[in-house]
PDB file of N, CA and C in Angstrom:
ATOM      1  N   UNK A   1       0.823  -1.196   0.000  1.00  0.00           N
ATOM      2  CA  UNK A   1       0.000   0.000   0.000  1.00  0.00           C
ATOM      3  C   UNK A   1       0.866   1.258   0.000  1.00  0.00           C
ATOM      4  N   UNK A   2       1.919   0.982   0.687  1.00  0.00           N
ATOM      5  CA  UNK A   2       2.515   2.196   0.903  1.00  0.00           C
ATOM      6  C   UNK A   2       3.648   2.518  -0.716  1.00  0.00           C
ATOM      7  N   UNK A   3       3.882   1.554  -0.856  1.00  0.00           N
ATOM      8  CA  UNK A   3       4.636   1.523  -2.087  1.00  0.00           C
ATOM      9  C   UNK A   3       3.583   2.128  -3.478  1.00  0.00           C
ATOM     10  N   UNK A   4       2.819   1.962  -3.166  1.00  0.00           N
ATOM     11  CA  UNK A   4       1.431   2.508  -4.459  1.00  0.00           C
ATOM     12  C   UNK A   4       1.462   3.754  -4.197  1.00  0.00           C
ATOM     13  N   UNK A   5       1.580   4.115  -2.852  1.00  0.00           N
ATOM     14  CA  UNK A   5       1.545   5.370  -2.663  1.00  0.00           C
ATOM     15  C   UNK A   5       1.947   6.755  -2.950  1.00  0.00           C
ATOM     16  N   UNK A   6       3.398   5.810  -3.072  1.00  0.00           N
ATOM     17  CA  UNK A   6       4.947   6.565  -3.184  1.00  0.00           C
ATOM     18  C   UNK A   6       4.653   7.369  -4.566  1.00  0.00           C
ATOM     19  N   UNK A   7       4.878   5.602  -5.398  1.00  0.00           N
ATOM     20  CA  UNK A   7       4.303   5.377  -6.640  1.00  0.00           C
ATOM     21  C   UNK A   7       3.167   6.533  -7.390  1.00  0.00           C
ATOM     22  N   UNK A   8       2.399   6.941  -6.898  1.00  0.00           N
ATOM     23  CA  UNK A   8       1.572   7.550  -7.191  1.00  0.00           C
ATOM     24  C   UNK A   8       1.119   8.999  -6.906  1.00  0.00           C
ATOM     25  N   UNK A   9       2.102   9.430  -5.949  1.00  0.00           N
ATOM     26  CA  UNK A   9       2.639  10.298  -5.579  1.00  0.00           C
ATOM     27  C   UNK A   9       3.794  10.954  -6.830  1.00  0.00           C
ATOM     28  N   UNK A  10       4.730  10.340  -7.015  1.00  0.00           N
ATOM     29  CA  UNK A  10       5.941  10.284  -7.602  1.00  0.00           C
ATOM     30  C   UNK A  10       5.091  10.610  -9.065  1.00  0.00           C
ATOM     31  N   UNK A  11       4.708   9.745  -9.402  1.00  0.00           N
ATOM     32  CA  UNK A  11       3.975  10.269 -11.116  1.00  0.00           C
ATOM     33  C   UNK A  11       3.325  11.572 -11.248  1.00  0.00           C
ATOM     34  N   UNK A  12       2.430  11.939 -10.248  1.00  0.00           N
ATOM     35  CA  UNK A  12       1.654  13.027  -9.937  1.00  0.00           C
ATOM     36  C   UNK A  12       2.551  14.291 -10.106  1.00  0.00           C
ATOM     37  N   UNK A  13       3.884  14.522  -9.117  1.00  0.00           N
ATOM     38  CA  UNK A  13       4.135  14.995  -9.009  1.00  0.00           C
ATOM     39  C   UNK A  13       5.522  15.262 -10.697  1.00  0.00           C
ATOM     40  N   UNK A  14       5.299  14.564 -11.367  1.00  0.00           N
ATOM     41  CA  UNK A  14       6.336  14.277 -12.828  1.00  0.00           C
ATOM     42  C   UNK A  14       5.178  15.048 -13.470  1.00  0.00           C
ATOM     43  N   UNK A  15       3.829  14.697 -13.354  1.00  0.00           N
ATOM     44  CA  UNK A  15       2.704  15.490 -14.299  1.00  0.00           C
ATOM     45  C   UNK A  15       3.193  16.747 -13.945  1.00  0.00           C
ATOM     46  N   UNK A  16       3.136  17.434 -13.031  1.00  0.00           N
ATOM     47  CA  UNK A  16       2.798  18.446 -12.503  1.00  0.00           C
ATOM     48  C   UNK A  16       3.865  19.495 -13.140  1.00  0.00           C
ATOM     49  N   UNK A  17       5.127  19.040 -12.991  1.00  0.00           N
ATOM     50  CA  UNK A  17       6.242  19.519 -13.394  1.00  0.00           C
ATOM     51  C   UNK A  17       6.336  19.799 -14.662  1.00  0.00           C
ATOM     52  N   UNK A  18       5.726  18.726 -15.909  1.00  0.00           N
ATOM     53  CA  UNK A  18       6.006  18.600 -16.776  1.00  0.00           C
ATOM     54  C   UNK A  18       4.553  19.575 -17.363  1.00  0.00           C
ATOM     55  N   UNK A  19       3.344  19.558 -16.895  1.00  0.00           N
ATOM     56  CA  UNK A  19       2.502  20.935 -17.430  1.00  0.00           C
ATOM     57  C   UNK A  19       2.406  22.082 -16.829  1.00  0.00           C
ATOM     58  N   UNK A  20       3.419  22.692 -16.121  1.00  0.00           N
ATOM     59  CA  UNK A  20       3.390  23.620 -15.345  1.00  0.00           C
ATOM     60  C   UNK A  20       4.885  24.724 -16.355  1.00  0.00           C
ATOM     61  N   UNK A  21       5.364  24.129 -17.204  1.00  0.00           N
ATOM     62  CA  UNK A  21       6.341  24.758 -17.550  1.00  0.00           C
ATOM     63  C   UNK A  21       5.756  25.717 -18.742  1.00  0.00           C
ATOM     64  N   UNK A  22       6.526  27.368 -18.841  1.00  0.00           N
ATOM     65  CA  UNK A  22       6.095  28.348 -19.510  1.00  0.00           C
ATOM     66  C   UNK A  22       6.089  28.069 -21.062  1.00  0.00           C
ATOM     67  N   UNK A  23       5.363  28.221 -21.783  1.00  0.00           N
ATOM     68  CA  UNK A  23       5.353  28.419 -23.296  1.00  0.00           C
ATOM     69  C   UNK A  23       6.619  29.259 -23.860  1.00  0.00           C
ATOM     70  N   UNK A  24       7.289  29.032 -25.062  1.00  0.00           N
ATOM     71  CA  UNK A  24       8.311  29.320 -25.329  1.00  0.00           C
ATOM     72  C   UNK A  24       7.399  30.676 -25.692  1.00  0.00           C
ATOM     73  N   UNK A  25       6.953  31.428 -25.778  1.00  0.00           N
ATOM     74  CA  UNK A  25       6.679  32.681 -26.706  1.00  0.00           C
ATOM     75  C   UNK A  25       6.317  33.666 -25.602  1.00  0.00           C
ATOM     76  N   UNK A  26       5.789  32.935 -24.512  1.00  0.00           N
ATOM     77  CA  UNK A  26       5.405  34.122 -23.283  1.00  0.00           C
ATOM     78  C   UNK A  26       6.937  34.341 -22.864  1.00  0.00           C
ATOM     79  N   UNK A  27       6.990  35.817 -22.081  1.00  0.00           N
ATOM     80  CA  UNK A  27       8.331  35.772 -21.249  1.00  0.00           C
ATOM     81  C   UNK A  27       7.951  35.120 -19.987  1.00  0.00           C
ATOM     82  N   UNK A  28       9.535  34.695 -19.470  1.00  0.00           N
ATOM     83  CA  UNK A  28       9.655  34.363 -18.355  1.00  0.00           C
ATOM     84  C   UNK A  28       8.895  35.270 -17.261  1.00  0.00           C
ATOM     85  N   UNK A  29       7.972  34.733 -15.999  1.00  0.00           N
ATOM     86  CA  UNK A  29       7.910  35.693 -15.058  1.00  0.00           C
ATOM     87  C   UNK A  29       8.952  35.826 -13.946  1.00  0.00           C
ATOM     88  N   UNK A  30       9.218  37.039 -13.833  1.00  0.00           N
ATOM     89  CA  UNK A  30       9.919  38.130 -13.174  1.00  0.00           C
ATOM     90  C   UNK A  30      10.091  37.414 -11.660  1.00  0.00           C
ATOM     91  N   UNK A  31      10.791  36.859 -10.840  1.00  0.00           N
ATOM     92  CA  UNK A  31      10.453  36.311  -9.465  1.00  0.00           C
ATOM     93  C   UNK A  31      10.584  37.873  -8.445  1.00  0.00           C
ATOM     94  N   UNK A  32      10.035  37.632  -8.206  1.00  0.00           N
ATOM     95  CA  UNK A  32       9.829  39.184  -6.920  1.00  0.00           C
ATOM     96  C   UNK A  32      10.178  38.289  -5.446  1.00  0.00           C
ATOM     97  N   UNK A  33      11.230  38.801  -4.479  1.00  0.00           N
ATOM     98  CA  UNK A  33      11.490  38.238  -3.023  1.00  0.00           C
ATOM     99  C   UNK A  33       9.735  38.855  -2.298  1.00  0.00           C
ATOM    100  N   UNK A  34      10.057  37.866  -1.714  1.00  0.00           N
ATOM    101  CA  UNK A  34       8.845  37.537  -0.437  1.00  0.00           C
ATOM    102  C   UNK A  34       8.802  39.108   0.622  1.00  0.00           C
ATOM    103  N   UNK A  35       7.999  39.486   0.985  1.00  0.00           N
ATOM    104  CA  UNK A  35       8.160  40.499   1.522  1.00  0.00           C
ATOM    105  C   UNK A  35       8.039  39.895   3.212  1.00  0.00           C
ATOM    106  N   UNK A  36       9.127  40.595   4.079  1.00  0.00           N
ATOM    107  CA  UNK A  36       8.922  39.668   5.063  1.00  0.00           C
ATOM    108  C   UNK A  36       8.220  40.274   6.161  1.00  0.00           C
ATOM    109  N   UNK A  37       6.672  40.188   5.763  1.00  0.00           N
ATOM    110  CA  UNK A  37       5.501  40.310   6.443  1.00  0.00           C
ATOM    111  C   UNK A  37       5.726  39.377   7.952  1.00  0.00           C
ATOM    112  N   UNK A  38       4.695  39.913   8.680  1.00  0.00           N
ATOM    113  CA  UNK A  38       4.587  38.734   9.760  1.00  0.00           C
ATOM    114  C   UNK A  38       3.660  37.385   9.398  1.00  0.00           C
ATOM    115  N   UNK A  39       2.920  37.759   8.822  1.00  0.00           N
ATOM    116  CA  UNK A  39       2.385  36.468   7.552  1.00  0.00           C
ATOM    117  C   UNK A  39       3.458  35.226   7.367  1.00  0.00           C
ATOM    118  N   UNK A  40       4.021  36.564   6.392  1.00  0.00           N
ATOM    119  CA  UNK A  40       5.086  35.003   5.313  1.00  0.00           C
ATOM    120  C   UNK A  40       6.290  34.913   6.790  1.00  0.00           C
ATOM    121  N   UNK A  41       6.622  35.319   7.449  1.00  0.00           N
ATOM    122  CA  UNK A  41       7.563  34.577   7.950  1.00  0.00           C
ATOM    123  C   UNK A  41       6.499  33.581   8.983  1.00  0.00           C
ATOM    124  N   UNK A  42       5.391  33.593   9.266  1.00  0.00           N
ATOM    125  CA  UNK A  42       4.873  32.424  10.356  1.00  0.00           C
ATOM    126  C   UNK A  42       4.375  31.703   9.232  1.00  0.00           C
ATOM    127  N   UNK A  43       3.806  31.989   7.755  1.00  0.00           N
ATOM    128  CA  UNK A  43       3.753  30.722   7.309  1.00  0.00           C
ATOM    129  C   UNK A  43       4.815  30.013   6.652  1.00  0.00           C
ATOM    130  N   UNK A  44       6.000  30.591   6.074  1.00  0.00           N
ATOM    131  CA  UNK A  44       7.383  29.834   5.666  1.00  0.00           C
ATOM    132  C   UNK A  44       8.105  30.016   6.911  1.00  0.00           C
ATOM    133  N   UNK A  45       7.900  29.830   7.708  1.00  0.00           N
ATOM    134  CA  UNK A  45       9.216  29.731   8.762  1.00  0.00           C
ATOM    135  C   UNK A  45       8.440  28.450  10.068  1.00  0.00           C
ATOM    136  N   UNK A  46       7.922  29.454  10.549  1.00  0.00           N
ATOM    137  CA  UNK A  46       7.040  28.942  12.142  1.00  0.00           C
ATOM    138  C   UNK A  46       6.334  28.039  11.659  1.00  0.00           C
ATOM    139  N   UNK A  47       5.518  27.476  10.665  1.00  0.00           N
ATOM    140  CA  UNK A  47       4.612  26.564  10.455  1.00  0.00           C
ATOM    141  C   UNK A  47       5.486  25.202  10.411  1.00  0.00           C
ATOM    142  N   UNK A  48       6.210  25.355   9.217  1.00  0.00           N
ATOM    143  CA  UNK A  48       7.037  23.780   8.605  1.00  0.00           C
ATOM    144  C   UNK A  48       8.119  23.554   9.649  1.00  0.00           C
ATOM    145  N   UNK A  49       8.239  24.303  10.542  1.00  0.00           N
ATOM    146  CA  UNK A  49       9.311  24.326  11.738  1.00  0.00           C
ATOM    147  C   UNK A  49       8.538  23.728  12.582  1.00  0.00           C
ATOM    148  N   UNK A  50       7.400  24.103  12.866  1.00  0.00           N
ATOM    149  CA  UNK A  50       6.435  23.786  14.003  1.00  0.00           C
ATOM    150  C   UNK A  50       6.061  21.792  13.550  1.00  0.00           C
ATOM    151  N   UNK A  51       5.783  21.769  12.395  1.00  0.00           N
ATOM    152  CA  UNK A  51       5.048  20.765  11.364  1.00  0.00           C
ATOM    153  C   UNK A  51       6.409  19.094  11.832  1.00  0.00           C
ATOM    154  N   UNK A  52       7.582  20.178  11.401  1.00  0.00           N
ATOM    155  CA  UNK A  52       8.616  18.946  11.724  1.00  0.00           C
ATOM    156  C   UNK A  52       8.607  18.601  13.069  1.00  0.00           C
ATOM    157  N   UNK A  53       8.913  19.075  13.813  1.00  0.00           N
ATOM    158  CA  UNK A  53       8.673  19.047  15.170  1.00  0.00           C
ATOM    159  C   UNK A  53       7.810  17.933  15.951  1.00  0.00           C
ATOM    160  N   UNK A  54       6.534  18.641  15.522  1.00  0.00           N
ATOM    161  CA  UNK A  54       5.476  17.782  15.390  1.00  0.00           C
ATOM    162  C   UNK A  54       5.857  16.710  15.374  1.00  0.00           C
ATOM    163  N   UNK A  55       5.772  16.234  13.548  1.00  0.00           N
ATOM    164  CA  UNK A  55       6.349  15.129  13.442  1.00  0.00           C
ATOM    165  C   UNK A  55       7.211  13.742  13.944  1.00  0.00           C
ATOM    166  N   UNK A  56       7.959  14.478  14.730  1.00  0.00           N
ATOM    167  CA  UNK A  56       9.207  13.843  15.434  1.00  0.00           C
ATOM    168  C   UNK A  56       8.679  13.451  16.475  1.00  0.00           C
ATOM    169  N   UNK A  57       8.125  14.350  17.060  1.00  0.00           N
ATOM    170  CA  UNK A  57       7.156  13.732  18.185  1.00  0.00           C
ATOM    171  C   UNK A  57       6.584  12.960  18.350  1.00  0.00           C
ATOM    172  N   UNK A  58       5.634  12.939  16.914  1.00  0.00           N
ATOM    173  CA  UNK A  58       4.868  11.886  17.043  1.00  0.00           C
ATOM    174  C   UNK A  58       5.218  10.639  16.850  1.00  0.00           C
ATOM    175  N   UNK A  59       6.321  10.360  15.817  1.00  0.00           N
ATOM    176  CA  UNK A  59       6.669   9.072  15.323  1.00  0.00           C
ATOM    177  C   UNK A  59       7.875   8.447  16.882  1.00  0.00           C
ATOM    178  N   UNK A  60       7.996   9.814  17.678  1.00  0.00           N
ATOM    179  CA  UNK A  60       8.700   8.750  18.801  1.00  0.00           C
ATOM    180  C   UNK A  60       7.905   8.272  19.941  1.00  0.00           C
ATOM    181  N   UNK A  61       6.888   8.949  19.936  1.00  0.00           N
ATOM    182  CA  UNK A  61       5.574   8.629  21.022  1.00  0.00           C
ATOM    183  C   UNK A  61       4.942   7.342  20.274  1.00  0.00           C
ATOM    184  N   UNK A  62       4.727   6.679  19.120  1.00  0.00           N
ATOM    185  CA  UNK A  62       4.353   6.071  18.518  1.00  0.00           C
ATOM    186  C   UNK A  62       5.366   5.132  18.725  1.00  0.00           C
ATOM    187  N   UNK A  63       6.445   5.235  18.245  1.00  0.00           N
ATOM    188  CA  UNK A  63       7.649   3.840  18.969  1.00  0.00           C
ATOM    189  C   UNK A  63       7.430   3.615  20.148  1.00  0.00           C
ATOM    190  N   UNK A  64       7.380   4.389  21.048  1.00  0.00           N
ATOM    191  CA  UNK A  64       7.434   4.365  22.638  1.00  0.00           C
ATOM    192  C   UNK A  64       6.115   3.387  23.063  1.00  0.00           C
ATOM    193  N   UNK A  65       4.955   3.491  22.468  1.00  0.00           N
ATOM    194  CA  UNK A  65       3.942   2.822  22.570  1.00  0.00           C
ATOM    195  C   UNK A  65       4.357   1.525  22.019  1.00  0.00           C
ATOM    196  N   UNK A  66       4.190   1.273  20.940  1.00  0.00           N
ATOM    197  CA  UNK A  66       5.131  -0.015  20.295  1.00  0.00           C
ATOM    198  C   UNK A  66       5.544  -1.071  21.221  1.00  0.00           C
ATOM    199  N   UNK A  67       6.380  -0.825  21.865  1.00  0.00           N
ATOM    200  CA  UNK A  67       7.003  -1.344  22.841  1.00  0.00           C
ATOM    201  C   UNK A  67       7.027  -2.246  24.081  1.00  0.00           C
TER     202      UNK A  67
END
């Protein structure tokens, strides 16, 4: 199951890449830096910081039970 997953994940994400790319005739868009609002730094910073964290937690509270 988990291997289908991966699997299917992994293709999804090859689509995605592969119709997401610009037409040769438009220009490139311009990348503009992030303005560092209190926004974007709690959602790119504090969230996926918070998220890993999390994470870790859980998968060692989950061994710990295991046990």
């Amino acid at each position: 199951m988990k291997r289908e997953l991966t699997t299917l994940m992994m293709v999804f994400q090859g689509m995605v890449v592969a119709f997401a790319q610009t037409p040769e005739h438009y220009p490139p868009p311009v990348p503009e830096p992030v303005a560092p609002t209190l926004f974007n730094i709690i959602l790119y910073l504090v969230i996926p910081i918070a998220l890993v964290i999390f994470l870790i937690y859980y998968r060692r509270k989950r061994r710990d039970r295991k046990k």
